[in-house]
N, C-alpha and C. Protein backbone atom coordinates (compact mmCIF):
# COMPACT_ATOMS: atom_id res chain seq x y z
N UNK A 1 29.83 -55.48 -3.69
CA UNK A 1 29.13 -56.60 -3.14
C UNK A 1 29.84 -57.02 -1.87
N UNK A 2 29.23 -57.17 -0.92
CA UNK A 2 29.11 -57.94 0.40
C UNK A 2 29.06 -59.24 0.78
N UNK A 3 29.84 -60.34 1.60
CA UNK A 3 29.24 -61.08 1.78
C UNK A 3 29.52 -61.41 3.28
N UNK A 4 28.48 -61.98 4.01
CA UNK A 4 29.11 -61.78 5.62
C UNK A 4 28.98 -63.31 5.53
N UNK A 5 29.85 -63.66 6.81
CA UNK A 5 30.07 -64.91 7.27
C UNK A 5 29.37 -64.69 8.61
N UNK A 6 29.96 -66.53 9.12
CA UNK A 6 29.28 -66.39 10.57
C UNK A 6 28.10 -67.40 10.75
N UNK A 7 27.30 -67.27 9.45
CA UNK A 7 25.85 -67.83 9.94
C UNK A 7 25.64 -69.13 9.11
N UNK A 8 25.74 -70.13 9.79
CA UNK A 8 25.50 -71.55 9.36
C UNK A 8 24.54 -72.05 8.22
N UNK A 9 24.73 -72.27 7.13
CA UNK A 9 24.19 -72.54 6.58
C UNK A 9 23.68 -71.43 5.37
N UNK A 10 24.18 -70.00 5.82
CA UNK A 10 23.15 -69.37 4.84
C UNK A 10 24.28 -68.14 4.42
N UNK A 11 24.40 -67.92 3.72
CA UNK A 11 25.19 -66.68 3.00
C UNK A 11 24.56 -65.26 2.53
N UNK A 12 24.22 -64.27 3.43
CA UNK A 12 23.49 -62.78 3.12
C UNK A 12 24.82 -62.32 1.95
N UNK A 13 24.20 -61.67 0.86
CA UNK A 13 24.98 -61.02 -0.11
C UNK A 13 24.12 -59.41 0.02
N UNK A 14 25.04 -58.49 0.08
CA UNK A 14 24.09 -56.88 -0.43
C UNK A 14 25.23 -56.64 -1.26
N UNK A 15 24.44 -55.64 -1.35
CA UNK A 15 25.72 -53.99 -2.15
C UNK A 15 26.12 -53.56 -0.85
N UNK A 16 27.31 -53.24 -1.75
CA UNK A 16 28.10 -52.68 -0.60
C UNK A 16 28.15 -51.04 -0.72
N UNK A 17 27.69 -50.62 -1.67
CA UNK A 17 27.44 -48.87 -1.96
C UNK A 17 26.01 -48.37 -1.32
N UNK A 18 25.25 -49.64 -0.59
CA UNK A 18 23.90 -49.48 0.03
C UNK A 18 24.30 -50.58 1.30
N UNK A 19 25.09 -50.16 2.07
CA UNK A 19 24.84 -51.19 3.26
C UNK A 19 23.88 -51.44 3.92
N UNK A 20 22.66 -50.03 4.08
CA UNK A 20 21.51 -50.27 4.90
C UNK A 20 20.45 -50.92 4.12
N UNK A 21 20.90 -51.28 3.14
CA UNK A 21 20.06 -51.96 1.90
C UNK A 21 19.42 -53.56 2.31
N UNK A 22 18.56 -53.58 1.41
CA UNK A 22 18.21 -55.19 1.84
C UNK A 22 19.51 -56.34 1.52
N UNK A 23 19.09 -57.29 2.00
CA UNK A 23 20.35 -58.60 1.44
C UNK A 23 19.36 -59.83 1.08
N UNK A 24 20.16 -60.11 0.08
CA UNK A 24 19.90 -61.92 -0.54
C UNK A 24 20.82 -62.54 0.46
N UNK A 25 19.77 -64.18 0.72
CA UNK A 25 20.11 -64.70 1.65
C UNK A 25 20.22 -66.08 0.39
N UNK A 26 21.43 -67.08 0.53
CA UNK A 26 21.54 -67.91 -0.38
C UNK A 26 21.47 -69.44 0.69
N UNK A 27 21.83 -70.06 0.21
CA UNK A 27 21.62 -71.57 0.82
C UNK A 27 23.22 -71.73 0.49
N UNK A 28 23.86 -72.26 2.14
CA UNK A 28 25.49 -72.53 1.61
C UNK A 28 25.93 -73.49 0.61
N UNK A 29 25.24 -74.39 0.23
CA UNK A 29 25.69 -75.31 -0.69
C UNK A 29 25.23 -74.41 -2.49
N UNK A 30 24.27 -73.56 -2.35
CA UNK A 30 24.08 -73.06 -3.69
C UNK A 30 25.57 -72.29 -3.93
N UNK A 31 25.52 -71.36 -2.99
CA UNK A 31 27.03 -70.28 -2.91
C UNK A 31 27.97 -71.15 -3.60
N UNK A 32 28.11 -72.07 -3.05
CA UNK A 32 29.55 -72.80 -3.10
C UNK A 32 29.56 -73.33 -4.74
N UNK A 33 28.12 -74.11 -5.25
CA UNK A 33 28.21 -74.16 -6.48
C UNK A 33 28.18 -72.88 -7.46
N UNK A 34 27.74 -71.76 -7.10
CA UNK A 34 27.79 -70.53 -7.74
C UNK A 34 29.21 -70.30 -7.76
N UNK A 35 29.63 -70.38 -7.06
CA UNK A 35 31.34 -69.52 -7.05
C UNK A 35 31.80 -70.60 -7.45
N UNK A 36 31.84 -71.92 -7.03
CA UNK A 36 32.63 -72.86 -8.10
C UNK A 36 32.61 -72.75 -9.24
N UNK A 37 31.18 -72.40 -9.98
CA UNK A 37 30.99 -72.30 -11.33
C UNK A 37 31.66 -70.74 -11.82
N UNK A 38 31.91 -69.82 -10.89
CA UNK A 38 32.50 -68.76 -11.69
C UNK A 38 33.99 -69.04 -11.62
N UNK A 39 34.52 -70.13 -11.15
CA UNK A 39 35.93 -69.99 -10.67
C UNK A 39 36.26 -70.74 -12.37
N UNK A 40 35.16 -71.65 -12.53
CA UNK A 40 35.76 -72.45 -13.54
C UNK A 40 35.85 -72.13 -14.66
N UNK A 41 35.51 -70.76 -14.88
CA UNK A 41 35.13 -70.02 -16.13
C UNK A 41 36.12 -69.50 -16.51
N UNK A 42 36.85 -68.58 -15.65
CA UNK A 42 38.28 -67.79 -15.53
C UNK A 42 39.19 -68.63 -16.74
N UNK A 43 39.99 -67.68 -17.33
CA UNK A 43 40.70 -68.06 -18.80
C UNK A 43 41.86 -68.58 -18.01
């Protein structure tokens, strides 16, 4: 998995074993609660 920076507001995720592949485009505040919520999981 991929994630590029750079672009205000929006977070593109692909595979990274398909770079010419399509990408999910997220909303920066979802990202941030997504990865917060996986951080908080960790044992």
């Amino acid at each position: 998995m991929e994630v590029a920076g750079g672009l205000p507001g929006v977070v593109p995720v692909r595979d990274s074993k398909v770079p010419q592949g399509p990408a999910l485009c997220f909303q920066g505040a979802s990202w941030v609660a997504f990865i917060g919520d996986l951080k908080s999981r960790r044992p």
